[in-house]
Protein backbone atom coordinates (compact mmCIF):
# COMPACT_ATOMS: atom_id res chain seq x y z
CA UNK A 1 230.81 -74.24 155.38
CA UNK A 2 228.11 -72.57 157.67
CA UNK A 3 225.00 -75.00 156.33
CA UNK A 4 223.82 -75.75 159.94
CA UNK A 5 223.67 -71.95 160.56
CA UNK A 6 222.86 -71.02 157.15
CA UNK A 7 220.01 -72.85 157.00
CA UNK A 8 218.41 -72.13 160.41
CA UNK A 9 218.64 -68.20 159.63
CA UNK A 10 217.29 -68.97 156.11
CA UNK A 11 213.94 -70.21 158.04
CA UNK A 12 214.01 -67.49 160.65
CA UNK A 13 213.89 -64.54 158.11
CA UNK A 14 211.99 -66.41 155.34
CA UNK A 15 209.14 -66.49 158.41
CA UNK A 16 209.81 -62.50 158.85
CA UNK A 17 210.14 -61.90 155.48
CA UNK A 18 206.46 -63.34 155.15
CA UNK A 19 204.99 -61.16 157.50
CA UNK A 20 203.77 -57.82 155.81
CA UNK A 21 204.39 -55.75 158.83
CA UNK A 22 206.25 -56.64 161.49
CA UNK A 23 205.72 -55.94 165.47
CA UNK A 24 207.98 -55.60 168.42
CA UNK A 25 206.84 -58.57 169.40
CA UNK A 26 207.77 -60.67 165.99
CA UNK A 27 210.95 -59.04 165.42
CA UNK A 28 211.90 -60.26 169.49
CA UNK A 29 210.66 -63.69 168.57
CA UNK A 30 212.92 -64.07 165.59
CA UNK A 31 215.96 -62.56 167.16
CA UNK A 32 215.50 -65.00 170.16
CA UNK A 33 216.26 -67.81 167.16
CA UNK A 34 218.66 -65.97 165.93
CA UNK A 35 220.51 -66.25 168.79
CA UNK A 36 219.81 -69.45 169.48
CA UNK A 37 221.08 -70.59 165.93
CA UNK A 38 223.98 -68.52 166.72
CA UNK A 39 224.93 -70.45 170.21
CA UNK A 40 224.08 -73.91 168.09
CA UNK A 41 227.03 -72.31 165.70
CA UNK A 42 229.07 -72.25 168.57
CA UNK A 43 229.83 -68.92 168.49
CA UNK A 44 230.89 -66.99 171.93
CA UNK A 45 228.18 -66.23 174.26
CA UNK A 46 229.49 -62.75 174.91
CA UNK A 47 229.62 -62.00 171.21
CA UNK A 48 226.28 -63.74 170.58
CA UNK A 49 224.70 -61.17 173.42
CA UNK A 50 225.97 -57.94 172.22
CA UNK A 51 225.27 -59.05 168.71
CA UNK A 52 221.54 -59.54 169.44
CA UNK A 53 221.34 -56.78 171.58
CA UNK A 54 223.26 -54.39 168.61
CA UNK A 55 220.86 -55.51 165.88
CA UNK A 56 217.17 -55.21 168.68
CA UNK A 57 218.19 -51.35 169.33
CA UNK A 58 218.48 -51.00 165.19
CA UNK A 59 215.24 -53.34 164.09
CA UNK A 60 213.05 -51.67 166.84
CA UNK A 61 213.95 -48.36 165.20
CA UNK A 62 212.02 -45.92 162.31
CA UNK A 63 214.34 -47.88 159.63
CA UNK A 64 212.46 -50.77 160.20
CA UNK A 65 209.06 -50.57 161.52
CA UNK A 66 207.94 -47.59 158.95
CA UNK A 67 209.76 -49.26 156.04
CA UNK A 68 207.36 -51.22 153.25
CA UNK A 69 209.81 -54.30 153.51
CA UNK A 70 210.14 -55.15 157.10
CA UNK A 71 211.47 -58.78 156.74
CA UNK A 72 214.33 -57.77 154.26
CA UNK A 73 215.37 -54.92 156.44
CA UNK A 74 215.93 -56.55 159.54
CA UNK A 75 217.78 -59.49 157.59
CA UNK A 76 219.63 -56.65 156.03
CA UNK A 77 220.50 -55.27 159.65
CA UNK A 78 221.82 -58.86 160.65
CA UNK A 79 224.06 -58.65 157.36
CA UNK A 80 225.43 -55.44 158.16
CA UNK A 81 226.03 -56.64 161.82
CA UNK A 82 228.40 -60.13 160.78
CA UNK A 83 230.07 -57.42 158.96
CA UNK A 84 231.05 -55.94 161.26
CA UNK A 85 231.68 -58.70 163.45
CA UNK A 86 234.19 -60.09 161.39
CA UNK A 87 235.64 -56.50 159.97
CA UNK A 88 239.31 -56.96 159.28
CA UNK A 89 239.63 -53.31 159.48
CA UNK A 90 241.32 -52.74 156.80
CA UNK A 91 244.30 -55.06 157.19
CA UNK A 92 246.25 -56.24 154.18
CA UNK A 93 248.98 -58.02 153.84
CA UNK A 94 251.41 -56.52 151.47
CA UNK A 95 254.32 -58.43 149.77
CA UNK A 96 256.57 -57.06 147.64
CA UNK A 97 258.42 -57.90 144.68
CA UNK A 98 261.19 -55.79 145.13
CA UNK A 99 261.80 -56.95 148.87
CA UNK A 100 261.86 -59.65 150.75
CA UNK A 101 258.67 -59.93 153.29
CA UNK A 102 259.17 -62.24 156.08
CA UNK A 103 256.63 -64.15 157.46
CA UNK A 104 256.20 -67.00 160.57
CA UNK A 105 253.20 -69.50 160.96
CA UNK A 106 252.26 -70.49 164.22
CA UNK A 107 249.66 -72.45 165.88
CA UNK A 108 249.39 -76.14 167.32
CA UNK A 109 249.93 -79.55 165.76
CA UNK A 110 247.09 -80.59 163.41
CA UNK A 111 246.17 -76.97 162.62
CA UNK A 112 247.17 -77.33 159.04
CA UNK A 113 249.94 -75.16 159.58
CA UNK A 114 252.35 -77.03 157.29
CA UNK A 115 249.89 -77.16 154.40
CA UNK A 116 248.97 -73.69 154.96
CA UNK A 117 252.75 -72.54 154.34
CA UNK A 118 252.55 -74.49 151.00
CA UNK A 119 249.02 -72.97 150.01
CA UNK A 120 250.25 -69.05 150.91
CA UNK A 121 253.35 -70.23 148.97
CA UNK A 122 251.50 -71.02 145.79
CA UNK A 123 248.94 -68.37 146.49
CA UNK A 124 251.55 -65.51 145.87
CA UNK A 125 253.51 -66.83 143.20
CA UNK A 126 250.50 -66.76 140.75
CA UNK A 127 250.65 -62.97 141.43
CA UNK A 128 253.93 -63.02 140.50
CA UNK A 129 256.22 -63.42 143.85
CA UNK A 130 258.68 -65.33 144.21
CA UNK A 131 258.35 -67.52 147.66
CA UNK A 132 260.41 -69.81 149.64
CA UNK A 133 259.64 -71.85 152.33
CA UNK A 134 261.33 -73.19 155.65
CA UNK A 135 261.23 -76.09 157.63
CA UNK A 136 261.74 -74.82 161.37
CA UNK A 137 259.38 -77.23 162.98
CA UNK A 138 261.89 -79.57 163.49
CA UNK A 139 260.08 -81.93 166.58
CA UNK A 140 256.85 -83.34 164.99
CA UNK A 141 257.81 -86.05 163.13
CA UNK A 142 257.86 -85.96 159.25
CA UNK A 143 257.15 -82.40 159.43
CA UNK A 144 259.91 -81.40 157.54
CA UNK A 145 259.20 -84.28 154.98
CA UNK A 146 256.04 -83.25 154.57
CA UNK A 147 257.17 -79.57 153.86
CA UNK A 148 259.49 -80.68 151.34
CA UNK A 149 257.01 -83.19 149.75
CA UNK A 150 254.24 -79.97 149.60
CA UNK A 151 257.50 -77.87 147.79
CA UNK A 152 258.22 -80.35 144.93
CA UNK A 153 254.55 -80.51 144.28
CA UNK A 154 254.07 -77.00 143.81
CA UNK A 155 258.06 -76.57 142.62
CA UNK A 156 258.68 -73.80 145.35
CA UNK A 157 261.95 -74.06 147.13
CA UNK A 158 262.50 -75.42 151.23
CA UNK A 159 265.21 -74.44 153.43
CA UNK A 160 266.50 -77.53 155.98
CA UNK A 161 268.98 -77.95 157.95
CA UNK A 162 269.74 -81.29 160.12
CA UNK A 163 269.68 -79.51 163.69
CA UNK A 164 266.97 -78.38 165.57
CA UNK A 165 268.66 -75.28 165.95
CA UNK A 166 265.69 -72.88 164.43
CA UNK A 167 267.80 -69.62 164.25
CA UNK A 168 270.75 -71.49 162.29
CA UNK A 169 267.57 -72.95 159.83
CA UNK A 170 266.63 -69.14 159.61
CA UNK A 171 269.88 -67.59 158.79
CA UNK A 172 271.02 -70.10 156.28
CA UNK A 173 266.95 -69.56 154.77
CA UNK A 174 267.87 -65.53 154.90
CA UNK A 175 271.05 -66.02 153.40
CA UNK A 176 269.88 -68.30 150.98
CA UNK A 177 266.85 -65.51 150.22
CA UNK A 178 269.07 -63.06 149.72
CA UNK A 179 271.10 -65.22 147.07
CA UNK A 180 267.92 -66.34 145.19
CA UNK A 181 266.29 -62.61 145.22
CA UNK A 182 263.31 -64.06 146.91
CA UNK A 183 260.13 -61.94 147.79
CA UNK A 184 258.49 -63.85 150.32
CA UNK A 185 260.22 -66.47 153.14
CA UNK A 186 257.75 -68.41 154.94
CA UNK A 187 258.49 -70.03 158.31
CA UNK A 188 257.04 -73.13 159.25
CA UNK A 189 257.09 -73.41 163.11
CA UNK A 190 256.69 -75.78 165.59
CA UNK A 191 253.58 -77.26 167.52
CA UNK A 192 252.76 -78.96 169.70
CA UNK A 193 249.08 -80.85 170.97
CA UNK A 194 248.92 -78.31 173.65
CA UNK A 195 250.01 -74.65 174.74
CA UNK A 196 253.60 -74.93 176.77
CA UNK A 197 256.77 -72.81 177.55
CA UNK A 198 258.91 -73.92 175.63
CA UNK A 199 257.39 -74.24 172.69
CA UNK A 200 255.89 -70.28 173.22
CA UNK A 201 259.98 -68.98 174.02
CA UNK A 202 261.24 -71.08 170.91
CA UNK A 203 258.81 -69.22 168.66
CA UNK A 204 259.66 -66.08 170.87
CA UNK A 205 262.98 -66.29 169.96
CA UNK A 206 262.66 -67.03 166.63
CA UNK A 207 260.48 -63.67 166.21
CA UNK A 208 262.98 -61.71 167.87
CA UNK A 209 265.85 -63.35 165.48
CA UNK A 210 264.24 -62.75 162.50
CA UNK A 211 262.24 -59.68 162.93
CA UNK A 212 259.21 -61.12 160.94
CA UNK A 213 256.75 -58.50 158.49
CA UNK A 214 253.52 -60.82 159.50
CA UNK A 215 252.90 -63.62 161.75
CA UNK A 216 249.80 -65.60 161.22
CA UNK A 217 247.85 -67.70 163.49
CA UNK A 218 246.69 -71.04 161.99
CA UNK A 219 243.35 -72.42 163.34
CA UNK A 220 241.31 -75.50 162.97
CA UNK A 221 238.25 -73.87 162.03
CA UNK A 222 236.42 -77.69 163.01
CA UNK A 223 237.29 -76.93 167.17
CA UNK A 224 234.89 -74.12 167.22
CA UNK A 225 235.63 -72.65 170.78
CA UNK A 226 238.95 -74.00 171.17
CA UNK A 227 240.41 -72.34 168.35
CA UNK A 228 238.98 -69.19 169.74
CA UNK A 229 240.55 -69.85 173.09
CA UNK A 230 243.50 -70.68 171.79
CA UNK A 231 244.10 -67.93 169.50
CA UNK A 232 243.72 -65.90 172.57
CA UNK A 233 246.62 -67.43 174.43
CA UNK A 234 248.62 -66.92 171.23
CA UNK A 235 248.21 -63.45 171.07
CA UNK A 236 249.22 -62.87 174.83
CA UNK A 237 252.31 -64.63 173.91
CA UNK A 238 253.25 -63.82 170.42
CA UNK A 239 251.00 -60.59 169.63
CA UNK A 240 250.17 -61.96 166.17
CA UNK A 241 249.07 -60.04 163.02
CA UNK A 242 246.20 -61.61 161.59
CA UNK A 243 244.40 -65.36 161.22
CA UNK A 244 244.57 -68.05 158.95
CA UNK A 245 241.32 -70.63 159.36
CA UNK A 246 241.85 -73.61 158.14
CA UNK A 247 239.38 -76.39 157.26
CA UNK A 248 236.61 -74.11 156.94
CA UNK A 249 234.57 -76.57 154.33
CA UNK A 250 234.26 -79.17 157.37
CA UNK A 251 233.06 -76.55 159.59
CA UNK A 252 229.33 -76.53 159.24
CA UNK A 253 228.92 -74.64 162.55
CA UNK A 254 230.78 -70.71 161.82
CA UNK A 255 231.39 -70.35 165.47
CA UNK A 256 235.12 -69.78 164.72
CA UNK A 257 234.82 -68.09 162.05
CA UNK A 258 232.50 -65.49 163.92
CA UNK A 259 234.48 -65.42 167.23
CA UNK A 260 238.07 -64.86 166.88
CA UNK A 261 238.12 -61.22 165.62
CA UNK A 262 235.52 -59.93 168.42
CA UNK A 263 237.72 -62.18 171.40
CA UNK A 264 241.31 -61.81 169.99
CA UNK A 265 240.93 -58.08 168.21
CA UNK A 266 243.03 -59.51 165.02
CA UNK A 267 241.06 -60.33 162.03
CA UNK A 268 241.15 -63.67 159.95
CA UNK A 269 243.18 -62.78 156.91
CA UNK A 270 243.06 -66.02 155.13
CA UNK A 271 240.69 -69.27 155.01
CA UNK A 272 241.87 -72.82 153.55
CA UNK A 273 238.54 -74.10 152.00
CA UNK A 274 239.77 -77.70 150.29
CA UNK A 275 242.61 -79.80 150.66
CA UNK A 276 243.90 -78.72 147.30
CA UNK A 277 247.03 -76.65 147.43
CA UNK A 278 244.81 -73.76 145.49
CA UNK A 279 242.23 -74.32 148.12
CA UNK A 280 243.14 -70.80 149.94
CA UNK A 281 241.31 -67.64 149.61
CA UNK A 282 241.45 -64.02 150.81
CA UNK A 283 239.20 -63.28 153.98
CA UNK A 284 235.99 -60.53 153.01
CA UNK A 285 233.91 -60.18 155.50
CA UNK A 286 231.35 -58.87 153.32
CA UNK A 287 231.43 -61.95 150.99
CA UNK A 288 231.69 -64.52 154.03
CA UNK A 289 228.43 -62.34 155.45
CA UNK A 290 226.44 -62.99 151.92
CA UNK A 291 227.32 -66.93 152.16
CA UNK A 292 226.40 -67.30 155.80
CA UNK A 293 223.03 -65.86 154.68
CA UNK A 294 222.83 -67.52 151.46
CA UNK A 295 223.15 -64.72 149.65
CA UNK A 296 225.67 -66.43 147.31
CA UNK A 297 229.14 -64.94 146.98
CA UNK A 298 229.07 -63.42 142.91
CA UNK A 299 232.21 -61.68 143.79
CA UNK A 300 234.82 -64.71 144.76
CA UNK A 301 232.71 -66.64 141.93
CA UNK A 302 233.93 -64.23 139.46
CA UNK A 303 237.42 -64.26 140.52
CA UNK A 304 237.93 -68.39 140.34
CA UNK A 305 236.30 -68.21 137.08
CA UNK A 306 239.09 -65.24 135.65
CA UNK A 307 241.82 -67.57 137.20
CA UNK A 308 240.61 -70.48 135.69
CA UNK A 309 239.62 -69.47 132.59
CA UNK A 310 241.46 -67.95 129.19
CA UNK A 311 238.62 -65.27 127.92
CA UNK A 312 240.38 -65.04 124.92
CA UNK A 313 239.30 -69.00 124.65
CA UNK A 314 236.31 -68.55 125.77
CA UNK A 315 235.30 -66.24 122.95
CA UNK A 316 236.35 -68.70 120.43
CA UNK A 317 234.64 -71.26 121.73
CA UNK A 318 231.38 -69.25 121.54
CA UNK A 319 231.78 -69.05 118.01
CA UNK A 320 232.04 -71.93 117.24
CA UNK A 321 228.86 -72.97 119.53
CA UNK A 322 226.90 -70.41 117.86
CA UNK A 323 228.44 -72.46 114.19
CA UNK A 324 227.54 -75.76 115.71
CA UNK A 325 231.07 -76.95 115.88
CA UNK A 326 231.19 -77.23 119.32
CA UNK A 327 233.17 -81.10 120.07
CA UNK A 328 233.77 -82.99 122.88
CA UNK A 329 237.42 -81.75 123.00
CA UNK A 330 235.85 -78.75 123.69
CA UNK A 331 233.34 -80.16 125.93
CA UNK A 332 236.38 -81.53 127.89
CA UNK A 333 238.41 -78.44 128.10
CA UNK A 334 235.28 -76.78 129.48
CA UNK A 335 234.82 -79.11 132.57
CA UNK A 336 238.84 -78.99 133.01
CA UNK A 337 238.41 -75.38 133.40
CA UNK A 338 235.34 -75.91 136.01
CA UNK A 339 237.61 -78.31 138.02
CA UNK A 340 240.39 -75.26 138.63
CA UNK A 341 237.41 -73.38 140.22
CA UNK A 342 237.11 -75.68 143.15
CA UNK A 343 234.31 -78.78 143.76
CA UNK A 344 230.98 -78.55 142.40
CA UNK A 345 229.17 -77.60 145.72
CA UNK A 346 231.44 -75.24 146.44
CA UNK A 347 230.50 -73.32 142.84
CA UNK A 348 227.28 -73.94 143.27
CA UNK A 349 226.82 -72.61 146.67
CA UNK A 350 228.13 -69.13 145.52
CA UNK A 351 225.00 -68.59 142.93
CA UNK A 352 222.58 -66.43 144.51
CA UNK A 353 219.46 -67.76 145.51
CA UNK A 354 220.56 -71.37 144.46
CA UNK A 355 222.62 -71.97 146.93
CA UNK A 356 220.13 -71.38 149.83
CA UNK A 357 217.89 -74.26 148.26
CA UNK A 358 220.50 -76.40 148.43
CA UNK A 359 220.27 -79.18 151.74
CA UNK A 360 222.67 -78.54 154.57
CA UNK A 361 223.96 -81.97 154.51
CA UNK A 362 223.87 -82.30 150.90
CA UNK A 363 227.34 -83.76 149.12
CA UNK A 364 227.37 -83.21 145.55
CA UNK A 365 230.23 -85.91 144.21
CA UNK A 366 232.25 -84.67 141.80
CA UNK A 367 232.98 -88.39 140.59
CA UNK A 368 230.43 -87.85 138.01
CA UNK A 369 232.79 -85.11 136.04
CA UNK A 370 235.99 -87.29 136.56
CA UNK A 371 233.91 -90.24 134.91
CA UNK A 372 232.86 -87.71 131.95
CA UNK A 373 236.69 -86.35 131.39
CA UNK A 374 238.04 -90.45 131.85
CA UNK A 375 235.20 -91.08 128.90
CA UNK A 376 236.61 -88.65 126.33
CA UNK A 377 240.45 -89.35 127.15
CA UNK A 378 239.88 -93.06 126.13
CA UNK A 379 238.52 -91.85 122.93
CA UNK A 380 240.79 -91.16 119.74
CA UNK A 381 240.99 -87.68 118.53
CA UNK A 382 238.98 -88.39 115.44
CA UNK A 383 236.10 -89.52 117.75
CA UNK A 384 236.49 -86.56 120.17
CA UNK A 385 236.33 -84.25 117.29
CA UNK A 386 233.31 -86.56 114.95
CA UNK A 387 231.43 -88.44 117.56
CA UNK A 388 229.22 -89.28 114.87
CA UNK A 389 231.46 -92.21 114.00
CA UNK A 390 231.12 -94.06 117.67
CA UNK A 391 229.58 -97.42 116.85
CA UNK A 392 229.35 -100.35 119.17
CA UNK A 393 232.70 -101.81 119.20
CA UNK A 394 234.25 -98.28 119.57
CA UNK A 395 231.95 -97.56 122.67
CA UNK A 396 233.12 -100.83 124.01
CA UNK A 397 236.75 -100.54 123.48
CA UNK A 398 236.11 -96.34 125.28
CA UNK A 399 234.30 -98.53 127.84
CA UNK A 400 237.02 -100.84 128.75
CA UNK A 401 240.06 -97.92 128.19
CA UNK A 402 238.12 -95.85 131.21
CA UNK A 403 237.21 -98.38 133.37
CA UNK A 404 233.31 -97.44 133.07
CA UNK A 405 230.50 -99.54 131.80
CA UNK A 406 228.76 -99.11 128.03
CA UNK A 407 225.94 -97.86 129.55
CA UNK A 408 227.90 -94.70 130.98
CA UNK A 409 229.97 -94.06 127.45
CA UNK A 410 226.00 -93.92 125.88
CA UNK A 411 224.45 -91.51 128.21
CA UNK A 412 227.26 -88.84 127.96
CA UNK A 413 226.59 -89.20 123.79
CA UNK A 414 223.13 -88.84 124.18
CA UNK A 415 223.79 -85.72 126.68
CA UNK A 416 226.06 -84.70 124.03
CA UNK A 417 223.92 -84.75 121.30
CA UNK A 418 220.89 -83.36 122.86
CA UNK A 419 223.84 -80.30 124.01
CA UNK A 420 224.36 -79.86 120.61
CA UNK A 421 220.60 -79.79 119.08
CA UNK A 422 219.82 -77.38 121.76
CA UNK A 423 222.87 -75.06 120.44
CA UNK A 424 221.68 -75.40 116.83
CA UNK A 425 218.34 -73.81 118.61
CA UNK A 426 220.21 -70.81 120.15
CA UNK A 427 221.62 -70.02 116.63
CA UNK A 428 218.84 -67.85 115.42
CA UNK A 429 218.73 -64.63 115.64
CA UNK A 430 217.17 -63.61 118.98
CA UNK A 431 219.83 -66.16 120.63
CA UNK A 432 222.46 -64.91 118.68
CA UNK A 433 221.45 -61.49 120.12
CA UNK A 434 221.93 -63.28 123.82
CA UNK A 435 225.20 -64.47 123.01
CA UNK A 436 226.48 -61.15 121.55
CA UNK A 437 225.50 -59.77 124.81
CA UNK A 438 226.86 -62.11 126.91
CA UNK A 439 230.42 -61.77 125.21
CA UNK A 440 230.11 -57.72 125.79
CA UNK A 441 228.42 -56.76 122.12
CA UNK A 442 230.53 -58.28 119.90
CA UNK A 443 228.89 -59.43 116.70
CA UNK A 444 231.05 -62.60 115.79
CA UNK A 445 231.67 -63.23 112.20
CA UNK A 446 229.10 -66.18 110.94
């Protein structure tokens, strides 16, 4: 997400940053790129202007041109200005599990909206809500199916009804909620390719029949300015509470991202950033800011790695690297784990500094760990655990079972083993010392 953008203000500042003092004249210059990478992101004009003009008044001034770091205060001015941009202001939303919240999701056909129920769905049952889901968009075809479908995979509950009466699918889903001591009802509503009446007064309706806590927009991140605009006519119509961008990894531009809060006054609450159902994430503006400048984003790195991995595992495991009995069991519960944090680029393009180095158009495919983890499932557990004993006819047979040629079974045992000599180096003293304070000072038993 953002590498067009993030890589033309990466240039911009890196030239500022250069400079060891910095004139009116050079600060002007770079801000005239700035907002000219800014207009290339698609952002609003409008917004672009008073954006520029906000951060010239504050780089012109003392905190700037009498500070010893000129370049890294004017890129810390921009930061502190896509802040603000994109403040949610506080908003939260708040579910309950001792009521029920309910909730509606509008926006057009082919915004995601239907795969964004699902993904809010499974978001809030990990923290330990109960959800249910219903199928009111009952005009695009399959939409219901494809509700349902999205339900059985993540084994959450849908409410249908065969009518396109929405307010008799709503109070047979709020009776039904009430039965099943639900905490959180999600409404599915209907689209369409294009803003029209009806479609506006059905959803109308339905808000005034249900009374809902929150109602989200859903917007294709991917139409730049036309999810802007649209979100705009939504709001004159429906008066929504907050945003839900989808598709935000294909959007390589930001414009969306960076408009709809300053043109429609209600900030983005969520972003989808996959196609995975777990591909769903809070909002920060802060953290969004940091990624946009490729800063990295520690903090939502932090949180996929608590979700996806058991500490309490973890800790184990480090003893028994720092024993040398590390085995490629463990070597394939470790990339299991990296795989519930999200795709490789994605990881990768949260680590400070790294991330910035990284190509805009630059794929990383994470074939090469599905190969890895198809390897060590066609071996036997006395092999994962005593690779030692691989000889030619077992790498051939492993070969065959995963579909992969000899040559790939060899390299990941060489990788292996050269893993494991460089472990036996880390168990001296000094890199026990590293270890013991990576794992918060304390001294495992050896």
């Amino acid at each position: 997400m953002f590498e067009n953008l993030s890589e033309r203000l990466d240039k911009i500042f890196r030239n500022l940053r250069g400079k060891g003092y910095l004139t009116e004249d050079n600060i002007k210059a770079g801000l005239r790129e700035v907002r000219m990478a800014l207009l290339e992101a698609d952002v609003n004009f409008r917004i672009v202007k008073n954006f520029i003009a906000e951060v010239e008044k504050r780089a012109l001034g003392v905190e700037v041109m009498k500070s010893l770091t000129p370049g890294q205060q004017v890129v810390k001015i921009v930061y502190e200005q896509l802040v603000n941009l994109m403040d949610t202001e506080g908003f939260q939303f708040k579910v309950f599990n001792n009521r029920l919240t309910k909730v509606m999701l509008v926006g057009l056909q082919g915004s995601g909206k239907t795969t964004a129920c699902a993904k809010l769905a499974a978001f809030y049952r990990k923290k330990g809500i109960k959800p249910m889901l219903v199928a009111c968009d009952v005009y695009r075809p399959a939409a219901v199916d494809q509700l349902k479908i999205l339900g059985k995979q993540i084994g959450i509950p849908v409410v249908s009804e065969d009518t396109k009466n929405v307010l008799k699918i709503a109070d047979s889903a709020l009776s039904m909620a009430d039965k099943e001591m639900v905490n959180l009802l999600i409404f599915d509503t209907a689209g369409r390719l294009h803003i029209d009446e009806p479609m506006m007064e059905e959803v109308a309706r339905l808000k005034t029949h249900i009374k809902p806590d929150y109602i989200f927009f859903v917007a294709d991140a991917t139409t730049g300015q036309d999810a802007v605009t649209i979100a705009k006519e939504f709001y004159d119509k429906l008066a929504f509470d907050a945003v839900i961008l989808t598709k935000l990894d294909g959007d390589a531009r930001g414009g969306a991202a960076l408009s709809i809060k300053a043109v429609t006054g209600k900030p983005v609450a969520f972003v989808g950033i996959g196609e995975k159902i777990s591909d769903l994430e809070i909002f920060y503006p802060d953290r969004m800011a940091s990624r946009i400048l490729g800063m990295g984003d520690v903090l939502t790195l932090i949180e996929k790695a608590e979700e996806a991995i058991d500490m309490e595992a973890e800790e184990k495991l480090a003893r028994k690297m720092l024993k040398n009995q590390f085995t490629l069991n463990d070597f394939l519960k470790q990339l299991q784990s990296i795989k519930k944090m999200g795709s490789l680029e994605s990881i990768i393009r949260m680590i400070p500094g790294l991330g910035r180095k990284l190509p805009a158009d630059l794929k990383i495919d994470d074939k090469a760990l599905k190969h890895i983890e198809a390897i060590i499932q066609s071996m036997t557990e006395k092999e994962r655990e005593h690779p030692e004993i691989i000889n030619g006819s077992r790498r051939l047979r492993i070969a065959k079972g995963c579909g992969l040629s000899v040559t790939e079974v060899n390299r990941l045992l060489r990788q292996f083993e050269e893993m494991k000599k460089m472990l036996k180096k880390v168990n001296t003293p000094q890199g026990r010392k590293h270890i013991e304070r990576m794992m918060g000072g304390n001294r495992p038993e050896i």
